[in-house]
Protein backbone atom coordinates (compact mmCIF):
# COMPACT_ATOMS: atom_id res chain seq x y z
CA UNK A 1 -47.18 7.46 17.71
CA UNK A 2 -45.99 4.57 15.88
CA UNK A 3 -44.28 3.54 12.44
CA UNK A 4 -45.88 1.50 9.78
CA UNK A 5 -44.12 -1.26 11.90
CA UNK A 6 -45.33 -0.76 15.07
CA UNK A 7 -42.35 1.08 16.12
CA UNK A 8 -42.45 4.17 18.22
CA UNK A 9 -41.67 7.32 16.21
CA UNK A 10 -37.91 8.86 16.82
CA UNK A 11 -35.99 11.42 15.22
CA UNK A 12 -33.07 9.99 13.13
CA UNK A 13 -31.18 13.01 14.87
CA UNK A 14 -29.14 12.63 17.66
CA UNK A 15 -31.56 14.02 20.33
CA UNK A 16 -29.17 15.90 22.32
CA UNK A 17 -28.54 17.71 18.76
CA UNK A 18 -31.98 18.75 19.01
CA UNK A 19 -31.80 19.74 21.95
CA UNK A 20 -28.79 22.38 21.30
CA UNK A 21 -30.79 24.16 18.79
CA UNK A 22 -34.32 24.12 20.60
CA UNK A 23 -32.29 26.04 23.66
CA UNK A 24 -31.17 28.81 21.94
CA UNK A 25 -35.17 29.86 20.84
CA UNK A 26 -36.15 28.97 24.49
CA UNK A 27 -33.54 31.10 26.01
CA UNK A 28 -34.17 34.36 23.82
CA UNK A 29 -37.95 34.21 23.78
CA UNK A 30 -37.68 34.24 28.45
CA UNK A 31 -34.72 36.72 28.02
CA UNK A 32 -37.18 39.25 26.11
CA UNK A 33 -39.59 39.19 28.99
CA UNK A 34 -37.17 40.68 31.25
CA UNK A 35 -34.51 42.02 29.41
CA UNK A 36 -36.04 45.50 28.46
CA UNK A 37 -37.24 46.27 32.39
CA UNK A 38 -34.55 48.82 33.11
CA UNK A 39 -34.10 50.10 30.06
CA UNK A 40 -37.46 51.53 30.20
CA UNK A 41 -36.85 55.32 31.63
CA UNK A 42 -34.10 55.02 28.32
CA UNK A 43 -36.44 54.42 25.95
CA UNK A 44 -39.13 56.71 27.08
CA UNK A 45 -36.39 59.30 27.00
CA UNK A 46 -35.42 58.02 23.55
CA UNK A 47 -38.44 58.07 21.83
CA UNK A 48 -40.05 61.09 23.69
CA UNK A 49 -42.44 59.36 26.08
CA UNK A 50 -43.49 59.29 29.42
CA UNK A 51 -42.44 56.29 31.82
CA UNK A 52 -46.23 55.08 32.06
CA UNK A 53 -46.58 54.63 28.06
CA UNK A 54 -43.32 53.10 28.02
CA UNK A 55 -44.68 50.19 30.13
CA UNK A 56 -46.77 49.38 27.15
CA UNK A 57 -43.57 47.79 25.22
CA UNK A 58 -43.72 45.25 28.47
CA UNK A 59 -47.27 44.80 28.30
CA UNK A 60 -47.77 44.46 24.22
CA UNK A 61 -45.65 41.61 24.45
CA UNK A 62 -47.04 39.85 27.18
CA UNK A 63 -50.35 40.30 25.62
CA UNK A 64 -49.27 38.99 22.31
CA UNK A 65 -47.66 36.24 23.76
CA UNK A 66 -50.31 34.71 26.12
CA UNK A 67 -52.35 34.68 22.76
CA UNK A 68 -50.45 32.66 20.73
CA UNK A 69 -49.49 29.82 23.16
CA UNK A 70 -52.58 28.09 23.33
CA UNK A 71 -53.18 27.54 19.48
CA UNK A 72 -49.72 26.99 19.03
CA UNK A 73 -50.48 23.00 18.36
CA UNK A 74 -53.19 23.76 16.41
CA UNK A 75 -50.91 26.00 14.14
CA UNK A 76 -48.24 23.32 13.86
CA UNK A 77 -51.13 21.11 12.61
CA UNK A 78 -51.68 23.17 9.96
CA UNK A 79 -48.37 24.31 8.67
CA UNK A 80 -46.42 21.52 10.20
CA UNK A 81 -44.40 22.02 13.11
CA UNK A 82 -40.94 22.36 11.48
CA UNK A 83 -42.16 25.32 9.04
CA UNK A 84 -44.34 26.96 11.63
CA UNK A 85 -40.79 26.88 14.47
CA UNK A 86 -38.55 28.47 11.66
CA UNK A 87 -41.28 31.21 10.57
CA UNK A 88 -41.46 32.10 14.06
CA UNK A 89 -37.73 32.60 14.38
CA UNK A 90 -37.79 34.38 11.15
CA UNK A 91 -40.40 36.59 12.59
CA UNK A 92 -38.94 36.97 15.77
CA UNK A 93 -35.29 37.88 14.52
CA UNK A 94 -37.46 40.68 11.85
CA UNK A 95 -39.47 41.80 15.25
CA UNK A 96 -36.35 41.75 17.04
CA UNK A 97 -34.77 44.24 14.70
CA UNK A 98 -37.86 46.78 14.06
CA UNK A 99 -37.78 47.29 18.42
CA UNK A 100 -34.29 48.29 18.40
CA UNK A 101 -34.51 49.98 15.16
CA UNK A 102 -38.29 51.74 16.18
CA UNK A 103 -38.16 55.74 15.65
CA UNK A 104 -41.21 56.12 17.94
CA UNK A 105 -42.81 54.54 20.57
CA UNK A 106 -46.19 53.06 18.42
CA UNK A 107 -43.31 51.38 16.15
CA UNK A 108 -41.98 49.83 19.13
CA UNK A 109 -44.96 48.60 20.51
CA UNK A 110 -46.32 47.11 17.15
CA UNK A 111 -42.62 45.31 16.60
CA UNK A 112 -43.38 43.97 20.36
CA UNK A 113 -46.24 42.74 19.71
CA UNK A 114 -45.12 40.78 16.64
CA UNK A 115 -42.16 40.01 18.48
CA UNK A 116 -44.26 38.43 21.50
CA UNK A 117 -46.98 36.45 18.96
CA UNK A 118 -44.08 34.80 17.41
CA UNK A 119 -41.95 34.11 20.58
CA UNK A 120 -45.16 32.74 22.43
CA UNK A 121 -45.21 30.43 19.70
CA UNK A 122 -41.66 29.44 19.63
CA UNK A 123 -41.73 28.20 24.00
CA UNK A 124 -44.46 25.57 23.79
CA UNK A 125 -43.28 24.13 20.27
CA UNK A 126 -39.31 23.55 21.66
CA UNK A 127 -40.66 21.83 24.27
CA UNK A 128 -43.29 20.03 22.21
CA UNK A 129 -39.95 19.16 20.12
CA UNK A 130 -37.92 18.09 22.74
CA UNK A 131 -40.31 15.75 24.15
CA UNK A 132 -41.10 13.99 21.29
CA UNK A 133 -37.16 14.27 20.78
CA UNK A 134 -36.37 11.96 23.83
CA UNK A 135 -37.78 8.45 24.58
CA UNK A 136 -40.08 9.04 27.63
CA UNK A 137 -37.45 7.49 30.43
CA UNK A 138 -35.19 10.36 29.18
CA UNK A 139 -37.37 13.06 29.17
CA UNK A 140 -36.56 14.55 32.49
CA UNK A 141 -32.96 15.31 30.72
CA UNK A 142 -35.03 16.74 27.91
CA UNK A 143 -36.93 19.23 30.72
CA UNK A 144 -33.56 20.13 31.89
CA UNK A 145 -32.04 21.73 29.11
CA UNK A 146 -35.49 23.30 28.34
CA UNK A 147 -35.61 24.49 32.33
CA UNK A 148 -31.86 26.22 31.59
CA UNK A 149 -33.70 28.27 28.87
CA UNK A 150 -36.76 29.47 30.77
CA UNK A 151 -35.53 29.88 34.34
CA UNK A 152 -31.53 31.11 33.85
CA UNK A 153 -32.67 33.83 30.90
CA UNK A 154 -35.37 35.94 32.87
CA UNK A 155 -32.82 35.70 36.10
CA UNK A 156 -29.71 37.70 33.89
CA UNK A 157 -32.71 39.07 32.14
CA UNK A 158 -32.42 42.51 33.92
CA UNK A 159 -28.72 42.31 34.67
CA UNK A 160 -27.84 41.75 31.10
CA UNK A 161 -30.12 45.01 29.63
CA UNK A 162 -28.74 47.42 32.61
CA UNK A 163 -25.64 46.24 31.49
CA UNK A 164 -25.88 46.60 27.45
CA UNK A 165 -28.05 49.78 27.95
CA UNK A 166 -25.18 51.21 30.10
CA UNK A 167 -22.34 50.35 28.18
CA UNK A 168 -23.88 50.48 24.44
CA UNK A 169 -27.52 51.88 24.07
CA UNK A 170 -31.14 50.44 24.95
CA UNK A 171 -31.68 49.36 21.00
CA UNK A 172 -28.48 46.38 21.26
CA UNK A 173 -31.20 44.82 24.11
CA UNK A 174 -33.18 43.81 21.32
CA UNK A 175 -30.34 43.75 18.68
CA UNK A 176 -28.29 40.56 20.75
CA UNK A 177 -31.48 38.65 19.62
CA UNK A 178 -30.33 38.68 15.47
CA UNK A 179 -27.48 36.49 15.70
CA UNK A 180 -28.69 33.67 18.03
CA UNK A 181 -31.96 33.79 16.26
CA UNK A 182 -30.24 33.28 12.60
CA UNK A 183 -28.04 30.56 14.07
CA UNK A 184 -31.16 28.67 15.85
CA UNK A 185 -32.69 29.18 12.25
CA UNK A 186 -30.34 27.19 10.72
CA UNK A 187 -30.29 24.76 13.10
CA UNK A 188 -33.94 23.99 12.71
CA UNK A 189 -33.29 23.35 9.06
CA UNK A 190 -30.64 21.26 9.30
CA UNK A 191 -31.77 18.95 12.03
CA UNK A 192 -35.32 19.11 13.04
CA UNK A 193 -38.16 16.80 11.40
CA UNK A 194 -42.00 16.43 11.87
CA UNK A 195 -43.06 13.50 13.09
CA UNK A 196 -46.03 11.43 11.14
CA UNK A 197 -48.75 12.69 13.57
CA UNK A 198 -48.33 15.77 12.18
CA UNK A 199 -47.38 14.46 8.50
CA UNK A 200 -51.27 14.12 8.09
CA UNK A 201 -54.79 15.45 7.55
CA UNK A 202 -54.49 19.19 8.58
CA UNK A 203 -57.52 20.51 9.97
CA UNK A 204 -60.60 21.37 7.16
CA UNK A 205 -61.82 24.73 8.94
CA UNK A 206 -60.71 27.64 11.17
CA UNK A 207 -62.89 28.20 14.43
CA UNK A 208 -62.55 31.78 14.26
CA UNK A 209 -64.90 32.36 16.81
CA UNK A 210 -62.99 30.43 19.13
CA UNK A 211 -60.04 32.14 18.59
CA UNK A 212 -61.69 35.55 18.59
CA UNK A 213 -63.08 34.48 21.99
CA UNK A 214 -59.37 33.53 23.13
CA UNK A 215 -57.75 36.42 22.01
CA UNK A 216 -59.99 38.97 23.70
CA UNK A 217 -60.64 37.05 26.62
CA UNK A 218 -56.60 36.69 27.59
CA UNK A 219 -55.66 39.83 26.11
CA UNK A 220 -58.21 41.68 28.30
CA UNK A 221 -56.83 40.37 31.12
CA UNK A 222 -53.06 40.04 30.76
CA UNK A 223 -54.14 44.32 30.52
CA UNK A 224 -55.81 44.34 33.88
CA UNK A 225 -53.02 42.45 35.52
CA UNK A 226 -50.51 44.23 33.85
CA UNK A 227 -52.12 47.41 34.59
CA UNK A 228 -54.63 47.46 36.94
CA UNK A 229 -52.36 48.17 40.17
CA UNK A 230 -51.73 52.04 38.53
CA UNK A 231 -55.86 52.39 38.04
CA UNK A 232 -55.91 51.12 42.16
CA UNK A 233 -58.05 47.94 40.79
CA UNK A 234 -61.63 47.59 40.87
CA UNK A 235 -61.62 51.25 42.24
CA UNK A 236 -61.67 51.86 38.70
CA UNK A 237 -64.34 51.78 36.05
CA UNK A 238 -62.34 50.00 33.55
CA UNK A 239 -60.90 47.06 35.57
CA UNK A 240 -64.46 46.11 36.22
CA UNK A 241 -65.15 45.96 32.81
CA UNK A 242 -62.09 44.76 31.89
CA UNK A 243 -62.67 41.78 34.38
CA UNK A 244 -66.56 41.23 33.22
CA UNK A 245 -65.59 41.17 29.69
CA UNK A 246 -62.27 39.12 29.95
CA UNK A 247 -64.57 36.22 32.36
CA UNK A 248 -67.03 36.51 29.82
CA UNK A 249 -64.81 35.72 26.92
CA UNK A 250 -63.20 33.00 28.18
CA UNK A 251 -66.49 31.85 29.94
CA UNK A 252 -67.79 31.68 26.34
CA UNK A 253 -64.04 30.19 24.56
CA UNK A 254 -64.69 27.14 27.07
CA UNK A 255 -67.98 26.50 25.67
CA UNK A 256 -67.26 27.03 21.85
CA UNK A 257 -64.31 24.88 22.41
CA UNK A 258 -65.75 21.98 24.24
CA UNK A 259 -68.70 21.86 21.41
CA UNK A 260 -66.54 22.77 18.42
CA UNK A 261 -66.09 19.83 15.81
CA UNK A 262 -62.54 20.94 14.71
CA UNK A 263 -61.50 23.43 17.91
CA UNK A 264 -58.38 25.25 17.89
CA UNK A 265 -57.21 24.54 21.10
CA UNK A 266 -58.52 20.84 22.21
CA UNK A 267 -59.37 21.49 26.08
CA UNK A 268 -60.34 17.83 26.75
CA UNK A 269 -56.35 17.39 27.49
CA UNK A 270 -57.20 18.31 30.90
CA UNK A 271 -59.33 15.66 30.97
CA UNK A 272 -55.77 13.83 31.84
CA UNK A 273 -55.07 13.16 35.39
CA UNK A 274 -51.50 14.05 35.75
CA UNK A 275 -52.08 17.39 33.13
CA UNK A 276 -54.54 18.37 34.93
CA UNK A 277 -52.75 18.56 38.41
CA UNK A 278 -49.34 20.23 36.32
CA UNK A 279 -51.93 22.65 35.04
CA UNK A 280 -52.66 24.17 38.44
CA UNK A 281 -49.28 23.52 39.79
CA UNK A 282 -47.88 25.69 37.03
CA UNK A 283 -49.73 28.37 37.72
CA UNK A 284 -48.89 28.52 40.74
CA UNK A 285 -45.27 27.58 40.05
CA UNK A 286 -45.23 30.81 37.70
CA UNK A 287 -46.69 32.88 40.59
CA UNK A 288 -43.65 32.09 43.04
CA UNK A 289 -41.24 32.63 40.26
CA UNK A 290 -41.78 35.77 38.88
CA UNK A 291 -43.07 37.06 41.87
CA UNK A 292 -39.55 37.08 43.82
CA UNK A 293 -38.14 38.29 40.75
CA UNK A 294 -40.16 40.75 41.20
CA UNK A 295 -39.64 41.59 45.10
CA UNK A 296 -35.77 41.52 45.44
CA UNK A 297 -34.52 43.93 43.17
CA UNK A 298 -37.32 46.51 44.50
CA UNK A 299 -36.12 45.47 48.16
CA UNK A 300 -32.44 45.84 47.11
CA UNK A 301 -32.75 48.55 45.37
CA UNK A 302 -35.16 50.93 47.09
CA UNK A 303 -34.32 49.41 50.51
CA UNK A 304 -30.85 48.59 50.68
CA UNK A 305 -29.31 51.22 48.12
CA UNK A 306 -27.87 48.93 45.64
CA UNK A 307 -27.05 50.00 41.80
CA UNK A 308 -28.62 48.07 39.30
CA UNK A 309 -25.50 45.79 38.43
CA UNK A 310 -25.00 45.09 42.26
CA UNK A 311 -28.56 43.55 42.42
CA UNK A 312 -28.28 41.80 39.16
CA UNK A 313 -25.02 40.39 41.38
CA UNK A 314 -26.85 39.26 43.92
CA UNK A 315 -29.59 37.77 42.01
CA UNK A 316 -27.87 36.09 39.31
CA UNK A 317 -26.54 33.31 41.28
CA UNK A 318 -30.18 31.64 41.62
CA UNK A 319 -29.47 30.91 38.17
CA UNK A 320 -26.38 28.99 39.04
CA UNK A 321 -28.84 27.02 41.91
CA UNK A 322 -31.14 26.41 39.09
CA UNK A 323 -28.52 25.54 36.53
CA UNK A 324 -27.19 22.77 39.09
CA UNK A 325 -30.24 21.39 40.09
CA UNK A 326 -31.68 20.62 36.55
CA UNK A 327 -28.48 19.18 35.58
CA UNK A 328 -28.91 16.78 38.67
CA UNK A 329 -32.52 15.86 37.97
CA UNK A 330 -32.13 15.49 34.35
CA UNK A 331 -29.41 12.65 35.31
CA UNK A 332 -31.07 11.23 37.95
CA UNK A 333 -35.32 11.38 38.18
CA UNK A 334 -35.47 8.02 36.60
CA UNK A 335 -34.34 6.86 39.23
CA UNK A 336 -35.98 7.85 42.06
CA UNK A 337 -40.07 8.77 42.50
CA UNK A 338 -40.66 12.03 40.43
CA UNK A 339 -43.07 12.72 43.58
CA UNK A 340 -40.82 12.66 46.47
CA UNK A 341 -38.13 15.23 43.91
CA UNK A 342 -41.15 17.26 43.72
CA UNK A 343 -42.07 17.66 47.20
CA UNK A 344 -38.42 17.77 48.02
CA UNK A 345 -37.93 20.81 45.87
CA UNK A 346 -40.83 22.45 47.22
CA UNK A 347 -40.12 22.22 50.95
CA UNK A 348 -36.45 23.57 49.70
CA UNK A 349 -38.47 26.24 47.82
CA UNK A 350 -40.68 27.55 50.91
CA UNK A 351 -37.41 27.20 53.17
CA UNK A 352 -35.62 30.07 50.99
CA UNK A 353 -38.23 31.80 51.34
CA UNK A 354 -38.87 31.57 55.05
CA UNK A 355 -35.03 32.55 55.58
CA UNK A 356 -36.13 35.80 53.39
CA UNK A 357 -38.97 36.75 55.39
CA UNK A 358 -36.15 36.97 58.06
CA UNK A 359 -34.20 39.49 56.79
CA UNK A 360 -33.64 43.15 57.57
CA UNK A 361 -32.18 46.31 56.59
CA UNK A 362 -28.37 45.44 58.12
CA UNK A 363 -28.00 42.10 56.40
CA UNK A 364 -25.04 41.95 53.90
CA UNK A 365 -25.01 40.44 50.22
CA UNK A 366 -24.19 37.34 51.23
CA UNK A 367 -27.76 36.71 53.37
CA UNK A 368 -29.19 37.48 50.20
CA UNK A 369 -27.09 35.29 47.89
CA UNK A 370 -27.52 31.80 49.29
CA UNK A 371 -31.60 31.67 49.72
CA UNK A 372 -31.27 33.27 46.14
CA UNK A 373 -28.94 29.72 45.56
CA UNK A 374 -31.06 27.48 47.91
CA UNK A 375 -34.35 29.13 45.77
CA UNK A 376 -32.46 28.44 41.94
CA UNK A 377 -31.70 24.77 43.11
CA UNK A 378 -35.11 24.14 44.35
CA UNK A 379 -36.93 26.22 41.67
CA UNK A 380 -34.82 24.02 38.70
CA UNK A 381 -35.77 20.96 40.66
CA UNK A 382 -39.33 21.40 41.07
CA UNK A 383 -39.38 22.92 36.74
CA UNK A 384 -38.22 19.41 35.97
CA UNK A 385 -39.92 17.17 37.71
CA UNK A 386 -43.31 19.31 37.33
CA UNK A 387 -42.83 19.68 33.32
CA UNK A 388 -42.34 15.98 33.03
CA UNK A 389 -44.97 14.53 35.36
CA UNK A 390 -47.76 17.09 33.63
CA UNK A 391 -47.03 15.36 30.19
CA UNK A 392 -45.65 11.77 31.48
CA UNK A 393 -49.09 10.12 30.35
CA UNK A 394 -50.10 11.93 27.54
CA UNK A 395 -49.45 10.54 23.72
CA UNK A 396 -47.42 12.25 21.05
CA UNK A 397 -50.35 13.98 19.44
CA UNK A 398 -51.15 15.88 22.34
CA UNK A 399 -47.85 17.34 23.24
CA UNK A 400 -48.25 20.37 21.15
CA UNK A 401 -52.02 21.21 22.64
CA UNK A 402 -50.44 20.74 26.06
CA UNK A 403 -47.66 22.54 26.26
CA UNK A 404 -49.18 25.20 24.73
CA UNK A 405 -51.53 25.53 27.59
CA UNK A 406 -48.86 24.62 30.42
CA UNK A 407 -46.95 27.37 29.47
CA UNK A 408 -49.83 29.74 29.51
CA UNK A 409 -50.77 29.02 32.92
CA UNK A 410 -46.88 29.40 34.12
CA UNK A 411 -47.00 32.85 32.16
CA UNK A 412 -50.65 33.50 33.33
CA UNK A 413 -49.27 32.60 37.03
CA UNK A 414 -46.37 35.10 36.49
CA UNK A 415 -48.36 37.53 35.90
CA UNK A 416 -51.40 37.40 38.48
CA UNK A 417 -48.25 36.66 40.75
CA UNK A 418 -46.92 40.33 39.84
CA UNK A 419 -49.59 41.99 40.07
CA UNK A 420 -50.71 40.20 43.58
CA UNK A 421 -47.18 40.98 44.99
CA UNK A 422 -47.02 45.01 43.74
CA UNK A 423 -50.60 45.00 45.23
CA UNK A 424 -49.63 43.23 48.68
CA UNK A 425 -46.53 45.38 48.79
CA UNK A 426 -48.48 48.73 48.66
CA UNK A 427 -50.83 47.85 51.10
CA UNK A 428 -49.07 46.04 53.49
CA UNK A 429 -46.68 48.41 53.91
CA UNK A 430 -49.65 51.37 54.60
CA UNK A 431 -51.16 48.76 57.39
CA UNK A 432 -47.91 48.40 58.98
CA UNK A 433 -47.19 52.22 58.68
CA UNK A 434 -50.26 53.13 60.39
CA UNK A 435 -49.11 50.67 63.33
CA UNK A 436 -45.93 51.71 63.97
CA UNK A 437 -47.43 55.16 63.66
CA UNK A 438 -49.95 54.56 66.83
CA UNK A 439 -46.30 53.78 68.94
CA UNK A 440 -44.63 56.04 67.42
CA UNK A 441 -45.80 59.77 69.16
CA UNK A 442 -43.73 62.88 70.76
CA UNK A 443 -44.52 61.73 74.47
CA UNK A 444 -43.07 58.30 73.25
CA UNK A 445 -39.47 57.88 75.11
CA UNK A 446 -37.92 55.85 72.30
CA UNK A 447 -39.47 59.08 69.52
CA UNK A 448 -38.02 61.75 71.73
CA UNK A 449 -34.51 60.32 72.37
CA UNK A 450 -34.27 59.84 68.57
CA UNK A 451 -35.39 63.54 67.78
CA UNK A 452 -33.40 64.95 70.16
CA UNK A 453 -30.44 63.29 68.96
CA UNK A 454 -31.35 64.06 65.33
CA UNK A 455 -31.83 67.56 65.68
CA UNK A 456 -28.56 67.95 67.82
CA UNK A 457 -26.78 65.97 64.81
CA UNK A 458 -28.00 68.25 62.17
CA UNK A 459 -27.33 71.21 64.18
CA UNK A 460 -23.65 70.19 64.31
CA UNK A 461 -23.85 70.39 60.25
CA UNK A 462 -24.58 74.03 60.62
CA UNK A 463 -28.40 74.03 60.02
CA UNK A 464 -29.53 75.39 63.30
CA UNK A 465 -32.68 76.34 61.59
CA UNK A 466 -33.84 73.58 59.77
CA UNK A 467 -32.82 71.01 62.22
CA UNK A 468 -36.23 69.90 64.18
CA UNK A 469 -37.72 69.76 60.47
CA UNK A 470 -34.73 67.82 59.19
CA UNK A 471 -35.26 65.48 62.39
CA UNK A 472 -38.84 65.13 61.83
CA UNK A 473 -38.44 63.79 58.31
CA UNK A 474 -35.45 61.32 58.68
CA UNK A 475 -37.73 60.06 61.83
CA UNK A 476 -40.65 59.68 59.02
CA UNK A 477 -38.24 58.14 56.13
CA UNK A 478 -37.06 55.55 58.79
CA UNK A 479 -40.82 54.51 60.02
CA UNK A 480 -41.38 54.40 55.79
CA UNK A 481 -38.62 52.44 55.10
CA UNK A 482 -39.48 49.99 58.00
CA UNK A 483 -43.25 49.50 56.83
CA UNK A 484 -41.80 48.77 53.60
CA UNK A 485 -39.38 45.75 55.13
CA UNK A 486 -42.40 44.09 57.25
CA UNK A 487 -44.39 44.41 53.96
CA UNK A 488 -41.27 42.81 52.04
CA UNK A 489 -41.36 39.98 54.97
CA UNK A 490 -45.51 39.63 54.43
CA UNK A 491 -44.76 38.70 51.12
CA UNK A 492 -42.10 36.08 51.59
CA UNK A 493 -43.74 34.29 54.19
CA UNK A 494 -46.74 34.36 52.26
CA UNK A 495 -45.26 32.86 48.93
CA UNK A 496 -43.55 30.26 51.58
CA UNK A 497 -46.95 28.90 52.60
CA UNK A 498 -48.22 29.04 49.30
CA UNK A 499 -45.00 26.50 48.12
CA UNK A 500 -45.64 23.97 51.20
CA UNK A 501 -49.89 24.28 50.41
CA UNK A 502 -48.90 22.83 46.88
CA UNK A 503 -47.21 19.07 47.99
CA UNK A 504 -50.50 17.94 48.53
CA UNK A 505 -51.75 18.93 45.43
CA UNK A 506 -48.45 17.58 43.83
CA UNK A 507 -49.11 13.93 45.47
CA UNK A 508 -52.19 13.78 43.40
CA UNK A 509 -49.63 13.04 40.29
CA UNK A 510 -50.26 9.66 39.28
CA UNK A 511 -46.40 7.14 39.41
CA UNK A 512 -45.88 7.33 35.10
CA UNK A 513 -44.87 4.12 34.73
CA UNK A 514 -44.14 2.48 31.00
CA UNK A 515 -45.94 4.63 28.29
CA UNK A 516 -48.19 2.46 25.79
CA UNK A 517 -48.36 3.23 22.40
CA UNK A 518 -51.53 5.25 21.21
């Protein structure tokens, strides 16, 4: 977008201004996805609840937020974009301080669900922001302090709430959100500015089918995937349904968009080479991401025996990977081929994981620490350079539309990745139980020496009566616990594959060379 001149449009704020107060949204809105996990059993305890309803203050945001992202350009079209950022902060921060304040559970969930329509909002238009912030041969360093926000915050996510639900109570997990928020709002007034593409004719009508369509469509099935694993999936009436009427939604949203005169969210950006390929790489990007988050605190914790804060410890530090890497390929993508630092980052990325599906039940902290670094630096990498090659050939007046819809599909990847890993997890681990268990019989040499020695071990305790029984079940916790690892090792290998199957989708990236004025 250009001046009355001819010039290209830039802030008269110093970008890197911009991008100080565009972190601070970015980096609360990914915190809150992660940052109430373990105080769940608290706050069904709180608020007189069982565990399973309390999983609705997860999925009430998630659902709110997958809503919002996609029309969040068309919104800032209508209200402009600085207005509609700092009534989503104000929002948020309000949201922010019903949850902690809630008195019952339906409180909580309705102050989620505000909270996560007016965070979904706030991702795609800091980036939108920072983009237009940066001239596009700086943007990379643009992607890099956005990456710090959405990859660092849902890393200390969980070790951050154990900690403040520990020490204080689970209501400060949403209260740490009111002063950053009310800072960031201030910050937005004082230094952020629409640019003319947005200065203009706002649209002159409201495709309410279209969003109608959108809303039920993703909220339908941000439920399945959030809960379908508990109903044991299409064993279950309402995951079918679910399913039918989500595709069906969305089957019809596509169509109402691509005919609307005036549509809320303007699809034909995919018609873009480069957006196009980011759009699938995203989602599969989110599915690798939140799906180890996912996998090593279960294996730490119900595997290994480690507290909470001790696998927040050894988790945390992919953040400090992450935080190097972006740092490095903010200063330096211009200078090299965006393509090789993406397929660089993703051979890194499916090497971590290869030297997790490796692992076993004697391993200290430190095997699990540096893949978890090797993982942050390549996950940070491959966040850059993806973000930036998705939107390197797009004009100004699309950024808005697109990163609304790149963000979904990272979110929308997160979350089929979740409930594709719980899935695998479950059953893997029963197919490898019921192998071991064929090898695994009382004329078996290696089953007898072990239950001999058990029971003369527990005898020595003093239980002379309960010993065989006591022998028998350590015997079965063992063969559990070891199903459980070669499921744990399934998964890694399979989200390793899954990283080196996407470099040749990410050669299909066209070089960005010189952006032209549109």
């Amino acid at each position: 977008m250009t001046d009355a001149n001819g010039i290209p449009w830039r802030s008269e704020t110093n970008p890197w201004l911009i991008a100080a107060a565009m972190i601070l949204p970015t980096f609360m809105v990914a915190l809150d996805t992660s940052v109430a996990n373990v105080s769940l059993p608290y706050i069904a305890g709180s608020l007189s609840s069982s565990l399973d309803q309390a999983t609705w203050v997860l999925t009430s945001y998630l659902v709110a937020n997958a809503i919002i992202l996609p029309v969040s350009g068309w919104i800032s079209q209508v209200l402009g974009r600085k207005r509609f950022l700092t009534v989503s902060m104000v929002v948020f921060t309000v949201a922010s301080f019903l949850s902690g304040a809630a008195l019952s559970l339906n409180m909580l969930i309705v102050a989620r669900v505000i909270q996560g329509a007016s965070g979904g909002a706030l991702l795609p238009i800091s980036q939108a922001v920072l983009l237009e912030s940066f001239p596009p041969e700086k943007r990379s360093e643009a992607m890099a302090v956005y990456a710090f926000g959405v990859i660092v915050a849902p890393v200390v996510g969980p070790t951050l709430g154990g900690w403040i639900t520990d020490t204080y109570s689970w209501r400060w997990v949403f209260y740490i959100n009111l002063p950053v928020c009310l800072l960031a709002i201030e910050l937005t007034r004082l230094l952020i500015e629409d640019p003319p593409h947005l200065r203009g004719e706002t649209p002159k009508s409201v495709d309410y089918l279209g969003f109608g369509l959108m809303a039920l469509g993703l909220g339908a099935l941000q439920v399945v995937l959030d809960r379908g694993e508990r109903a044991d999936w299409f064993a279950s009436n309402w995951v079918w349904l679910g399913t039918l009427f989500s595709a069906a939604c969305l089957a019809g949203f596509v169509i109402r968009e691509l005919d609307a005169k005036e549509p809320i969210v303007e699809l034909r950006v995919l018609t873009d080479r480069n957006f196009a390929v980011g759009f699938v790489l995203a989602t599969v990007y989110g599915f690798i991401l939140y799906g180890t988050l996912v996998m090593l605190p279960l294996f730490l914790e119900n595997l290994m025996g480690y507290t909470a804060l001790n696998t927040g410890l050894a988790i945390t530090p992919r953040g400090m990977g992450a935080l190097v890497s972006v740092t490095l390929a903010g200063r330096y993508l211009k200078r090299i081929d965006s393509r090789i630092v993406l397929v660089v980052g993703l051979t890194l990325l499916a090497t971590a994981l290869f030297i997790l599906s490796g692992i076993d039940q004697e391993i200290s902290i430190f095997n699990v620490v540096w893949p978890n670094v090797l993982m942050g630096f390549a996950i940070g990498m491959v966040f850059v350079v993806l973000t930036t090659l998705a939107v390197s050939t797009l004009p100004n007046e699309m950024m808005g539309t697109a990163t609304g819809l790149y963000n979904l599909m990272r979110g929308m990847g997160g979350s089929i990745g979740i409930a594709a890993i719980t899935t695998f997890q479950s059953r893997n681990a029963q197919f490898h139980q019921s192998v071991m268990v064929a090898h695994l019989t009382p004329y078996t040499p290696a089953f007898q020496m072990a239950y001999h020695r058990l029971t003369q071990l527990f005898r020595l305790t003093g239980d002379c009566a309960g010993a065989k029984a006591k022998a028998y079940q350590a015997i079965t916790s063992t063969l559990a616990a070891q199903s459980s690892v070669c499921a744990f090792l399934d998964n890694w290998r399979m989200l390793g594959f899954l990283a080196l199957s996407s470099i040749p989708v990410a050669l299909l990236f066209k070089k960005a060379g010189p952006k032209k004025n549109r």
